[in-house]
PDB file of N, CA and C in Angstrom:
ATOM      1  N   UNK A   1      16.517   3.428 -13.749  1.00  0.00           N
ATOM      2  CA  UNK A   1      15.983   4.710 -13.334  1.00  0.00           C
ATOM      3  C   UNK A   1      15.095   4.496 -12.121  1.00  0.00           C
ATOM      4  N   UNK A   2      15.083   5.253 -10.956  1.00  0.00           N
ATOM      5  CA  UNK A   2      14.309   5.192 -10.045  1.00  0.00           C
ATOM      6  C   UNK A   2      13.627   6.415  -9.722  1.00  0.00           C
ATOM      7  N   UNK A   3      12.216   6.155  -9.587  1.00  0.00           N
ATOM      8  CA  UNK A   3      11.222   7.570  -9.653  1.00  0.00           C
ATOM      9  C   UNK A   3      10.683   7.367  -8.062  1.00  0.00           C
ATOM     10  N   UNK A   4      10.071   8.415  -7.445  1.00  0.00           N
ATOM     11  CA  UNK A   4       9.589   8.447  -5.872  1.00  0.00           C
ATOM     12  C   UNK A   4       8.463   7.718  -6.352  1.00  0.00           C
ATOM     13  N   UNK A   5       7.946   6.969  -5.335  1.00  0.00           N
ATOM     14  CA  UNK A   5       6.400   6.764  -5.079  1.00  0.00           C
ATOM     15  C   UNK A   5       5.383   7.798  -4.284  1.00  0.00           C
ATOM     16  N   UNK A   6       4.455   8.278  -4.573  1.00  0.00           N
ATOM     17  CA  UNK A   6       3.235   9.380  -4.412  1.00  0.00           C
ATOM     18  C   UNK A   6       2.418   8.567  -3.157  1.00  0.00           C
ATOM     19  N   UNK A   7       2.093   9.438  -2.136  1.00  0.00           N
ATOM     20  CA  UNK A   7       0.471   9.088  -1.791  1.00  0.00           C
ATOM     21  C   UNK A   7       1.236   7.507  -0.751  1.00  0.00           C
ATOM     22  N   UNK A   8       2.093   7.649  -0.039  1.00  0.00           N
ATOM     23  CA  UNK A   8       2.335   6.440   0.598  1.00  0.00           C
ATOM     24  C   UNK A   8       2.044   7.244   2.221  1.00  0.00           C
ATOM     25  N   UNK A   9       1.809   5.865   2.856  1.00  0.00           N
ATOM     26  CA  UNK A   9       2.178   6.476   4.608  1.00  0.00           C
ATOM     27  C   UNK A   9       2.899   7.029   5.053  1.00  0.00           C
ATOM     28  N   UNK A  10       2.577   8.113   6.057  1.00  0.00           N
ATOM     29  CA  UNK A  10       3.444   8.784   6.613  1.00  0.00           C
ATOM     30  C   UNK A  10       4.445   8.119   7.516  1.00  0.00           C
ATOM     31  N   UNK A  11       6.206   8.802   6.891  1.00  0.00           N
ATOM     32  CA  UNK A  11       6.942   8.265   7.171  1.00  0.00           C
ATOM     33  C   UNK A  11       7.555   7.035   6.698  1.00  0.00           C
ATOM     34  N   UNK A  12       6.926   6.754   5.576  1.00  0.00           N
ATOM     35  CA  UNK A  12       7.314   5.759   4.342  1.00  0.00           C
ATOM     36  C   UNK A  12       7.681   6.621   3.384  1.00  0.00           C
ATOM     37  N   UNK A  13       8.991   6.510   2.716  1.00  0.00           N
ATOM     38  CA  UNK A  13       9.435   6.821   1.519  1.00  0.00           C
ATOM     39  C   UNK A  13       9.815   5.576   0.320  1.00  0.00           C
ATOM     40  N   UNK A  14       9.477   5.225  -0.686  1.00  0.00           N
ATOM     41  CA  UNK A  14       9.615   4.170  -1.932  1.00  0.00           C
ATOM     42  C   UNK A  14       9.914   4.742  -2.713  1.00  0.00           C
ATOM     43  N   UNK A  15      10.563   3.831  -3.837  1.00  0.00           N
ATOM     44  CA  UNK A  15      10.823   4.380  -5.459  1.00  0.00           C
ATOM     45  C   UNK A  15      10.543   3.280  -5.973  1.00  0.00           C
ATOM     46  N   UNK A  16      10.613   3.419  -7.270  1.00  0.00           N
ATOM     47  CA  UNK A  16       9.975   2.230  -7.923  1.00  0.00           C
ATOM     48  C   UNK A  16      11.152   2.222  -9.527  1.00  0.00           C
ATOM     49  N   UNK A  17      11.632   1.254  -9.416  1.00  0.00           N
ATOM     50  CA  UNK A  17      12.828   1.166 -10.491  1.00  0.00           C
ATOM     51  C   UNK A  17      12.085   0.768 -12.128  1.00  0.00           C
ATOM     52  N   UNK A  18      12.351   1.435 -12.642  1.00  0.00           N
ATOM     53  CA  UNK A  18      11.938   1.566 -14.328  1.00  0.00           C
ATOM     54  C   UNK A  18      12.595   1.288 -14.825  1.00  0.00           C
ATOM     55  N   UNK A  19      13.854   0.978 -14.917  1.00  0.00           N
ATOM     56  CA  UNK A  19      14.851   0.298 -15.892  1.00  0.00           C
ATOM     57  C   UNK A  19      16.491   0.221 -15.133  1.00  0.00           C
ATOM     58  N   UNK A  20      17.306   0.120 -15.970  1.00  0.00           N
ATOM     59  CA  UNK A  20      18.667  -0.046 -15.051  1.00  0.00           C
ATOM     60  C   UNK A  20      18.829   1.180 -13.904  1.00  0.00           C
ATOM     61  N   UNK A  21      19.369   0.822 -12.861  1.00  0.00           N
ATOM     62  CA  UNK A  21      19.422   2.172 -11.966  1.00  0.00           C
ATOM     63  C   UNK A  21      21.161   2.681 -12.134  1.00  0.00           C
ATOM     64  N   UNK A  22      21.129   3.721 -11.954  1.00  0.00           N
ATOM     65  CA  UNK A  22      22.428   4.511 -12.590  1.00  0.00           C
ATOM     66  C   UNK A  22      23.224   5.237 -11.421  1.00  0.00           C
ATOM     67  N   UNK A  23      23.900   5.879 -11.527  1.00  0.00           N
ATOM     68  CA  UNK A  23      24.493   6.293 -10.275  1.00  0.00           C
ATOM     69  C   UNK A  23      24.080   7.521 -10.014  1.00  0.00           C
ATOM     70  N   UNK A  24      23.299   8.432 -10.817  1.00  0.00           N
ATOM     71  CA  UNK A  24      23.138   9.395 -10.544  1.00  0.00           C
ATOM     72  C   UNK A  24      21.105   9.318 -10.302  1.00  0.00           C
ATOM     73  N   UNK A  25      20.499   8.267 -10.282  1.00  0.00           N
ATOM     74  CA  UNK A  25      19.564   8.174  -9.814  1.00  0.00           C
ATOM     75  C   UNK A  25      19.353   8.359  -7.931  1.00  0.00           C
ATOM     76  N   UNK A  26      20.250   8.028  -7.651  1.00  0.00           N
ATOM     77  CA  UNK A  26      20.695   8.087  -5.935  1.00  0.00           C
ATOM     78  C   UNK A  26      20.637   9.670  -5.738  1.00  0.00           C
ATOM     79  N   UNK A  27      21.152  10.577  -6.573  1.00  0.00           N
ATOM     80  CA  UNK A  27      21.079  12.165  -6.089  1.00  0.00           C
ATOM     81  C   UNK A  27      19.672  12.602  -5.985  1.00  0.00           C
ATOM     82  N   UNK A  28      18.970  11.594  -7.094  1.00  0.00           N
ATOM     83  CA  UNK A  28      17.185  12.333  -6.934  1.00  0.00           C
ATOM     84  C   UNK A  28      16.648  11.472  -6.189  1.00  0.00           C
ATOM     85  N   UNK A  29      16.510  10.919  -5.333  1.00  0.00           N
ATOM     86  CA  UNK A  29      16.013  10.368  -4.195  1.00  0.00           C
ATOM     87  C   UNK A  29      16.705  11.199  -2.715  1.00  0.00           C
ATOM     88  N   UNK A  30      15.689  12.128  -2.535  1.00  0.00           N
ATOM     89  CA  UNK A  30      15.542  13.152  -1.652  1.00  0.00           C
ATOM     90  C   UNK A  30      16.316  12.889  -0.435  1.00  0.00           C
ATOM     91  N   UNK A  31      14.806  11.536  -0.249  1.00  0.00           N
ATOM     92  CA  UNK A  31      15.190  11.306   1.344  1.00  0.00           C
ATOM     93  C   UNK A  31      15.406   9.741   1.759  1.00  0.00           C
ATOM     94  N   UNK A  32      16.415  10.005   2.417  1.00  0.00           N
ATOM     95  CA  UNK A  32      17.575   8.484   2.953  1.00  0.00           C
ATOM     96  C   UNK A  32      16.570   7.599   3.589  1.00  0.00           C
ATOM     97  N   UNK A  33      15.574   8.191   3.804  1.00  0.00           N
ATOM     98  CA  UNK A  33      14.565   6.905   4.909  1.00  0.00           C
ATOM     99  C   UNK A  33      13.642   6.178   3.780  1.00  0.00           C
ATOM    100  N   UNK A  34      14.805   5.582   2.911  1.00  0.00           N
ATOM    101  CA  UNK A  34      14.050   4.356   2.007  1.00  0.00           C
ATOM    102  C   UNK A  34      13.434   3.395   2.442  1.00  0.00           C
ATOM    103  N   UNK A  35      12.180   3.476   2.144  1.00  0.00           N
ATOM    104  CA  UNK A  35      11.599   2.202   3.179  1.00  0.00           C
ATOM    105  C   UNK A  35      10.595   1.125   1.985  1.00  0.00           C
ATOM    106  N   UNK A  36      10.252   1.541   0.759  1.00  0.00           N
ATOM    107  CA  UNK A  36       9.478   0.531   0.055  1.00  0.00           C
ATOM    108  C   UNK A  36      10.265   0.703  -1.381  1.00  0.00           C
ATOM    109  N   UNK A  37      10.769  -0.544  -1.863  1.00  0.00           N
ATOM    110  CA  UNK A  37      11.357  -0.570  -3.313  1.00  0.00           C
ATOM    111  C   UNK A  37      10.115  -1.168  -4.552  1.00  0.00           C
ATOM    112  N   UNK A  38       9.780  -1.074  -5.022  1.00  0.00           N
ATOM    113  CA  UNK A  38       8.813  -1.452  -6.069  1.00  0.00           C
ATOM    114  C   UNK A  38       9.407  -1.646  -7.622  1.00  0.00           C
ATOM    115  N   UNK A  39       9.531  -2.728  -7.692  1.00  0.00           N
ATOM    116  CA  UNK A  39      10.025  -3.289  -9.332  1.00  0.00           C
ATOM    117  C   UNK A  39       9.400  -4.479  -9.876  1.00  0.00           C
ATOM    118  N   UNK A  40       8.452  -4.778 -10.822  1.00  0.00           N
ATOM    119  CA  UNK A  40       8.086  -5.413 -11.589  1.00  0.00           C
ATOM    120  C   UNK A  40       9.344  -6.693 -11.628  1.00  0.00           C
ATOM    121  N   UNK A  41      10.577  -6.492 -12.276  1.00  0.00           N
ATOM    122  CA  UNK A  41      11.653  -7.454 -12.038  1.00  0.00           C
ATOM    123  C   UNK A  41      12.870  -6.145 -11.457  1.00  0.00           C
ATOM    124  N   UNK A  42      13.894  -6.770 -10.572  1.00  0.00           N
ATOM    125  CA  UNK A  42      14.872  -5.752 -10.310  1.00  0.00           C
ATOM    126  C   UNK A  42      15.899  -5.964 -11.753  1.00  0.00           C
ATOM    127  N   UNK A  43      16.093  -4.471 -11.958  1.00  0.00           N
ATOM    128  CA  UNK A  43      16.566  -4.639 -13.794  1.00  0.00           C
ATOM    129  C   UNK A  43      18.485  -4.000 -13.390  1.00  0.00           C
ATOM    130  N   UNK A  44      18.834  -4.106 -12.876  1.00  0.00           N
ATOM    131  CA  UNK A  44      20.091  -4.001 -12.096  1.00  0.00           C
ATOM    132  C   UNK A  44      20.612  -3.137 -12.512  1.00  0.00           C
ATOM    133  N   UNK A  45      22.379  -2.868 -12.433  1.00  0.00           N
ATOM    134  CA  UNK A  45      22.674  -1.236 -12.654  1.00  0.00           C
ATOM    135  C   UNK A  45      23.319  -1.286 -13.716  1.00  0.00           C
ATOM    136  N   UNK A  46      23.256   0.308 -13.908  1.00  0.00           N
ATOM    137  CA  UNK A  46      24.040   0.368 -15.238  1.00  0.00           C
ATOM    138  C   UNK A  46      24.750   0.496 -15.764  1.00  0.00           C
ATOM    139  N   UNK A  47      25.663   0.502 -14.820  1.00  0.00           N
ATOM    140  CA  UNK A  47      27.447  -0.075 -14.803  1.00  0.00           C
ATOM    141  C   UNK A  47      28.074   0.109 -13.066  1.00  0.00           C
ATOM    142  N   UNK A  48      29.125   0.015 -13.040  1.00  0.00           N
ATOM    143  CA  UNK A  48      29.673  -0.442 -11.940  1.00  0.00           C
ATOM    144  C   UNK A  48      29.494   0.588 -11.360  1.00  0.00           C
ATOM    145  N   UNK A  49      29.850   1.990 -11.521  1.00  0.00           N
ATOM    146  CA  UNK A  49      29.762   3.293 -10.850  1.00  0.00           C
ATOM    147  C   UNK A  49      28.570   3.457 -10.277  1.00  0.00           C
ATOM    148  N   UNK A  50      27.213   2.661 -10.673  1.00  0.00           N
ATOM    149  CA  UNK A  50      25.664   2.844 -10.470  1.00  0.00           C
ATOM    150  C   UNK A  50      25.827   1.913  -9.564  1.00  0.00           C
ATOM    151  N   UNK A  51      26.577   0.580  -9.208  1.00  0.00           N
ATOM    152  CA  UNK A  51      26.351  -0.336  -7.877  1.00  0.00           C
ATOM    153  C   UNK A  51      27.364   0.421  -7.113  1.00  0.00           C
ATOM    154  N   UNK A  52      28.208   1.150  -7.171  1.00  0.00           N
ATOM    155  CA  UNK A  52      29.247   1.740  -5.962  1.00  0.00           C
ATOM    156  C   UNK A  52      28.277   2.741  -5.588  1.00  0.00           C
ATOM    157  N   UNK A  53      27.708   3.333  -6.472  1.00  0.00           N
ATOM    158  CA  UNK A  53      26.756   4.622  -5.683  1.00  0.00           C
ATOM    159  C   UNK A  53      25.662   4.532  -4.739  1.00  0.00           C
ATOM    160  N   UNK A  54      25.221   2.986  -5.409  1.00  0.00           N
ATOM    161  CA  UNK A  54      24.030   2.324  -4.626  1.00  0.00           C
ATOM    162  C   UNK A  54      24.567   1.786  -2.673  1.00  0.00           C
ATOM    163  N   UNK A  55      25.614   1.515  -3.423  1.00  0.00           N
ATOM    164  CA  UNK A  55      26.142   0.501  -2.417  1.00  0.00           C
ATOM    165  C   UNK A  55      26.420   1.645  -1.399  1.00  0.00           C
ATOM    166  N   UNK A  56      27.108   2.903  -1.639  1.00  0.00           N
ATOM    167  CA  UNK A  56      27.542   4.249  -0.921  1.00  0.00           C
ATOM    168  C   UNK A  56      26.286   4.301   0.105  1.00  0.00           C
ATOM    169  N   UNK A  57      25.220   4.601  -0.566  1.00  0.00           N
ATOM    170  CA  UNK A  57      24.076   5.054  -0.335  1.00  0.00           C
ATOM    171  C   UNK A  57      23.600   3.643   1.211  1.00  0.00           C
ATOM    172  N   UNK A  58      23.575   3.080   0.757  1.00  0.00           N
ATOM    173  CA  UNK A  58      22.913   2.051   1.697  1.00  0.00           C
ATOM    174  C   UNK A  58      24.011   2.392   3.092  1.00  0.00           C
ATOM    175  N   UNK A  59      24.835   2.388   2.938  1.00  0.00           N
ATOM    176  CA  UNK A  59      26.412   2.370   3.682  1.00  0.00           C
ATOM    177  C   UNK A  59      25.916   3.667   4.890  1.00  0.00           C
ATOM    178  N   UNK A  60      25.867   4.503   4.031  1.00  0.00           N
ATOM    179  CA  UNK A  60      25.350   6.153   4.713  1.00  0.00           C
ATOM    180  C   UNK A  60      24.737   6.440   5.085  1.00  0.00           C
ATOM    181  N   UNK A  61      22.901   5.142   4.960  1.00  0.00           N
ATOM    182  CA  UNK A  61      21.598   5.633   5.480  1.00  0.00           C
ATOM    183  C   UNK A  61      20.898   4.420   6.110  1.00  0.00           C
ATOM    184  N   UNK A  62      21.985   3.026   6.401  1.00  0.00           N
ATOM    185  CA  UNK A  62      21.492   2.064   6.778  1.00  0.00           C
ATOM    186  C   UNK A  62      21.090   2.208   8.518  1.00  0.00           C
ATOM    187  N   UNK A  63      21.200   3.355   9.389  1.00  0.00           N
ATOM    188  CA  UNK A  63      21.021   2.854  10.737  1.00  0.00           C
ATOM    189  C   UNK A  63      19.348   3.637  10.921  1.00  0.00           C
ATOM    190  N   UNK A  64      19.255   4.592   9.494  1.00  0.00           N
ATOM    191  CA  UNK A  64      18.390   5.454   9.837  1.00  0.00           C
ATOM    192  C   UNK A  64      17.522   4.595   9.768  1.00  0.00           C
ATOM    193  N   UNK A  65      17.120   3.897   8.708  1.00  0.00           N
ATOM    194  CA  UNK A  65      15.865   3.000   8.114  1.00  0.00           C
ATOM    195  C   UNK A  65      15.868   1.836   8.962  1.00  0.00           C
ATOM    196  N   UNK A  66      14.103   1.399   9.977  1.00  0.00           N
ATOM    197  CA  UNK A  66      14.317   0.106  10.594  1.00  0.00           C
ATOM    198  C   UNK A  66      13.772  -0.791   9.619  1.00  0.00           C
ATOM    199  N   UNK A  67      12.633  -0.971   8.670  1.00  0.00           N
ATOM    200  CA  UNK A  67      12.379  -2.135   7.511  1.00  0.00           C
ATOM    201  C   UNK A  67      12.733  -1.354   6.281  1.00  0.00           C
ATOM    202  N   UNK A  68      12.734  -2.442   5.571  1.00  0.00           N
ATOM    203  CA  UNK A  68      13.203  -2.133   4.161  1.00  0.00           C
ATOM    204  C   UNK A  68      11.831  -3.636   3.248  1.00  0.00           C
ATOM    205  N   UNK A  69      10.965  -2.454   2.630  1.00  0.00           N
ATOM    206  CA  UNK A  69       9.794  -3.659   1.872  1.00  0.00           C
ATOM    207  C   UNK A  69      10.246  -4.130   0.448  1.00  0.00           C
ATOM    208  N   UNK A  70      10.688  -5.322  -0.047  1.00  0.00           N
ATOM    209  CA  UNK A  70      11.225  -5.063  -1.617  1.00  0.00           C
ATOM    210  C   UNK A  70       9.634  -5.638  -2.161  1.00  0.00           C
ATOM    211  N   UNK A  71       8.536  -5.227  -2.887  1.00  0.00           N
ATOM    212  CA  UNK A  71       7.727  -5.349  -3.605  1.00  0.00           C
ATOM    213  C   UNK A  71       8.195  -5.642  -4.869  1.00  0.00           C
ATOM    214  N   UNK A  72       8.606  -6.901  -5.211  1.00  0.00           N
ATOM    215  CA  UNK A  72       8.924  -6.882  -6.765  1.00  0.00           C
ATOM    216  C   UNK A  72       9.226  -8.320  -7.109  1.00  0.00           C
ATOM    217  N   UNK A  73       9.065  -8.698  -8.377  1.00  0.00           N
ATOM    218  CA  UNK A  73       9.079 -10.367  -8.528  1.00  0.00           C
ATOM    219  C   UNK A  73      10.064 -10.345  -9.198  1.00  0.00           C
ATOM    220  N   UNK A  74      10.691 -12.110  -9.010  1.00  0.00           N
ATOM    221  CA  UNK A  74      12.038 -12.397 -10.021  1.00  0.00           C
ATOM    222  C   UNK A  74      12.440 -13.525  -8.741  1.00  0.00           C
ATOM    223  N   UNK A  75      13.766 -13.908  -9.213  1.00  0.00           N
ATOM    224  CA  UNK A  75      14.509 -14.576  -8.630  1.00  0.00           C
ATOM    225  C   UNK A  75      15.593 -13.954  -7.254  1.00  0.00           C
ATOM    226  N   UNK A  76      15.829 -12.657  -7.975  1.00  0.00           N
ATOM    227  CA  UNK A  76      17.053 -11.959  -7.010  1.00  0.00           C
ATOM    228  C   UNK A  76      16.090 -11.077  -6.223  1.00  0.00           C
ATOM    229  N   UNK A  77      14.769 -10.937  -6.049  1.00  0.00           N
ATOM    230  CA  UNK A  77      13.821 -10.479  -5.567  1.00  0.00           C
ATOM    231  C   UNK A  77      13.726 -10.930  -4.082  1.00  0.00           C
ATOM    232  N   UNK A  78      13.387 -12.402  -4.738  1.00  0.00           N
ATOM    233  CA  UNK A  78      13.181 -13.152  -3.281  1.00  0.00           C
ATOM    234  C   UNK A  78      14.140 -13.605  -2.332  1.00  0.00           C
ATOM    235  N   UNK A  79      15.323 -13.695  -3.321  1.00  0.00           N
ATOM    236  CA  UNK A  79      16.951 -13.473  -2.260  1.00  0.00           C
ATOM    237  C   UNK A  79      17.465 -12.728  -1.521  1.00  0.00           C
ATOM    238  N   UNK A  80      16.511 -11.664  -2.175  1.00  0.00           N
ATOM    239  CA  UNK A  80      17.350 -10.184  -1.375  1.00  0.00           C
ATOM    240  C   UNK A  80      17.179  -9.917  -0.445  1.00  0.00           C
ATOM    241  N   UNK A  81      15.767 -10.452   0.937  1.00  0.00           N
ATOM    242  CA  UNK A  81      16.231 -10.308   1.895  1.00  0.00           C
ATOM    243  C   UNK A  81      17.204 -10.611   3.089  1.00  0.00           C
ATOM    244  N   UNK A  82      17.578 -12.050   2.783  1.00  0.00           N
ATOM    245  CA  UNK A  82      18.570 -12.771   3.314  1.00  0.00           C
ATOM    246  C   UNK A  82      19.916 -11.975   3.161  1.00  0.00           C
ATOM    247  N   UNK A  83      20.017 -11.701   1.650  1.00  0.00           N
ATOM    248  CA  UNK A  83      21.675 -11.249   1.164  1.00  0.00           C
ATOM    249  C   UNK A  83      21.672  -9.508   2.182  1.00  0.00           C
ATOM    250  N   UNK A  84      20.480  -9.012   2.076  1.00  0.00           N
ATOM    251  CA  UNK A  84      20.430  -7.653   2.721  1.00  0.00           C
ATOM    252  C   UNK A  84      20.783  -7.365   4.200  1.00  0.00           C
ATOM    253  N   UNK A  85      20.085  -8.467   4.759  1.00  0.00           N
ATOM    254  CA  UNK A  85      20.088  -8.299   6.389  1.00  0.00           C
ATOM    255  C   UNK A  85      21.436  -8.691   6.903  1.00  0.00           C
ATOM    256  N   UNK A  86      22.166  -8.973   5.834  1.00  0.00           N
ATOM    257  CA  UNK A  86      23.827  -9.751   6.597  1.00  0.00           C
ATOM    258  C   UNK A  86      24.265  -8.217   6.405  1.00  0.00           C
ATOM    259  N   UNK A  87      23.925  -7.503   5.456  1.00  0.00           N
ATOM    260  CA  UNK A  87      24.982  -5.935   5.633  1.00  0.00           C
ATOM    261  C   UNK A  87      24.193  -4.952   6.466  1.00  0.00           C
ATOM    262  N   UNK A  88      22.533  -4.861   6.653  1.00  0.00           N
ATOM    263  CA  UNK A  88      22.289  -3.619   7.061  1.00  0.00           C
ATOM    264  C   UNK A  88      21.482  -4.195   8.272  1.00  0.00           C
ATOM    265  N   UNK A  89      21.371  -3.424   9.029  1.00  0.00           N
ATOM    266  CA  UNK A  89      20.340  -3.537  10.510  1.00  0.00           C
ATOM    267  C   UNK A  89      18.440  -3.439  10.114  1.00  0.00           C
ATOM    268  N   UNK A  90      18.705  -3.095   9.075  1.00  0.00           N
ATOM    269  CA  UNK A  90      16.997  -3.205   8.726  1.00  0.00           C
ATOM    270  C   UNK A  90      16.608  -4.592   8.607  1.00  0.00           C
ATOM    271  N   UNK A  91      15.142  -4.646   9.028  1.00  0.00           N
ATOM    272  CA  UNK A  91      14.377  -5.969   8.801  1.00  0.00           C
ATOM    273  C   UNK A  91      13.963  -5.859   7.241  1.00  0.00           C
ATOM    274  N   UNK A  92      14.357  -6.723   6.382  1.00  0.00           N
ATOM    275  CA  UNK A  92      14.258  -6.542   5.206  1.00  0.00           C
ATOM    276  C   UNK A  92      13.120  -7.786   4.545  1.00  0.00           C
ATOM    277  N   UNK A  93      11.974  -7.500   3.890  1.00  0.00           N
ATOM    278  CA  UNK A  93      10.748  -8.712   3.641  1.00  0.00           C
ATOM    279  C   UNK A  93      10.407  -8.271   2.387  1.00  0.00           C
ATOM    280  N   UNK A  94      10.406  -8.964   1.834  1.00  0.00           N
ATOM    281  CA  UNK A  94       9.797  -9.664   0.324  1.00  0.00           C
ATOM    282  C   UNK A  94       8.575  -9.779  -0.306  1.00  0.00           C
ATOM    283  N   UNK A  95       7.911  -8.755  -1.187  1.00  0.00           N
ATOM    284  CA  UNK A  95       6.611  -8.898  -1.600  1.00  0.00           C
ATOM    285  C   UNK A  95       6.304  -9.122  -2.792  1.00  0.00           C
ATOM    286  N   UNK A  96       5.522  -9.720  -3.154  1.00  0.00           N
ATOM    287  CA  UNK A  96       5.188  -9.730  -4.702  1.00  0.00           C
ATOM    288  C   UNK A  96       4.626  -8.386  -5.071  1.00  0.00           C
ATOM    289  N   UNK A  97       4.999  -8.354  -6.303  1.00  0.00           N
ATOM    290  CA  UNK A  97       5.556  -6.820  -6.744  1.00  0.00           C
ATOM    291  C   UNK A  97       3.510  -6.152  -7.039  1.00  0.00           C
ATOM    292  N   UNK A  98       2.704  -6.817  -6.841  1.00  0.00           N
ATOM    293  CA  UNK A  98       1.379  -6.600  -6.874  1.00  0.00           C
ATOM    294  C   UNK A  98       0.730  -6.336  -5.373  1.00  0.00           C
ATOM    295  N   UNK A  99       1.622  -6.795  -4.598  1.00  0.00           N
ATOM    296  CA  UNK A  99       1.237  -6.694  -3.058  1.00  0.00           C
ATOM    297  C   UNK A  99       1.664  -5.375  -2.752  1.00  0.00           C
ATOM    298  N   UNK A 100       2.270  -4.003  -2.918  1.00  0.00           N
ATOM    299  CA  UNK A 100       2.457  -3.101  -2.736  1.00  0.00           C
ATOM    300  C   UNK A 100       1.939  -2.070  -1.438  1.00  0.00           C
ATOM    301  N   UNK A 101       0.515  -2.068  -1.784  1.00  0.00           N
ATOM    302  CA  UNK A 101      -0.100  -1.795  -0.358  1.00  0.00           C
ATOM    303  C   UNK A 101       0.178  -2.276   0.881  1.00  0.00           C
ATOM    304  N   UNK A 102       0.639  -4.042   0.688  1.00  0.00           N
ATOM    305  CA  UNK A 102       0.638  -4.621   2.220  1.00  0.00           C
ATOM    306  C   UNK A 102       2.419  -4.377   2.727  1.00  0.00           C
ATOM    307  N   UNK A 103       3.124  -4.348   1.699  1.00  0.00           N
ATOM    308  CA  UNK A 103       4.429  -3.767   1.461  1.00  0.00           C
ATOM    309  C   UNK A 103       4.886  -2.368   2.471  1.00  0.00           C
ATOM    310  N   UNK A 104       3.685  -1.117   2.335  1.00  0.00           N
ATOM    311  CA  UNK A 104       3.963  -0.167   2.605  1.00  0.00           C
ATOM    312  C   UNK A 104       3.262   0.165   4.352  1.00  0.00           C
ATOM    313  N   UNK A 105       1.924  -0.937   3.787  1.00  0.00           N
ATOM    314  CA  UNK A 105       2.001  -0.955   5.182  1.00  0.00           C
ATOM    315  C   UNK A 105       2.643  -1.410   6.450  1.00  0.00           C
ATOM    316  N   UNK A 106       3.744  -2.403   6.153  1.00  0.00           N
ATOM    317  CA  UNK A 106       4.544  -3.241   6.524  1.00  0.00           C
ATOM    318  C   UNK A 106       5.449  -2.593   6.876  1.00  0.00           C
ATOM    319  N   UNK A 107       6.239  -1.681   5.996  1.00  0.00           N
ATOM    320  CA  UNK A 107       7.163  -0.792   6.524  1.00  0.00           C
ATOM    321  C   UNK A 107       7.043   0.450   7.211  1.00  0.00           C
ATOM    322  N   UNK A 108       5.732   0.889   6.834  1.00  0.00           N
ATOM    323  CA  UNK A 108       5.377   1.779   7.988  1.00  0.00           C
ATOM    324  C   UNK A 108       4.677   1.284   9.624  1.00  0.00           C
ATOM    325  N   UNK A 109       4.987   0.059   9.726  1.00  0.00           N
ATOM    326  CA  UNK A 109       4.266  -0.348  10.763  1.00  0.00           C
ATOM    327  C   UNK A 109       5.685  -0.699  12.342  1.00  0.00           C
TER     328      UNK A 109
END
């Protein structure tokens, strides 16, 4: 499930993933200029239709967004910017999922 984040910089939009993300979590995320992800661990999707939707999504809104902040700990956390920047044009950087603030300021900068 992915919920908006409140109270961020202008021109920063985040969500923050609460449990598996689904395919129909992508319709409630407003606006395409994803710029801060926030997850405790990334808890992955919740079936294949939830990574094609994800995957849609990135596909459709990757030229808009220039960084992409992942705030969140784990293993596939700290991979993900490498694996990210080979598909999308965003500068994509890695925060510990407690660093959030420097996260948002990062992508709004």
């Amino acid at each position: 499930m992915l919920e908006q984040l409140q109270d961020l910089p202008a021109g920063v939009m985040g969500v923050r993933a609460t449990g598996t993300v689904s395919r129909d979590d992508y319709e409630r995320v407003i606006d395409p200029l994803l710029a801060v992800v926030h997850a405790q661990e990334f808890p992955g999707w919740e079936n294949f239709g939830g990574f094609l939707r994800h995957m849609g999504f990135v596909r459709a809104n990757q030229r808009k967004v220039r960084r992409v902040a992942l705030a969140a700990d784990g293993k596939l956390a700290k991979l993900a910017p490498a694996i990210v920047e080979t598909f999308v044009g965003a500068e994509v950087r890695h925060f510990g999922f407690d660093e959030l603030d420097r996260a948002m300021q990062w992508a709004g900068g």
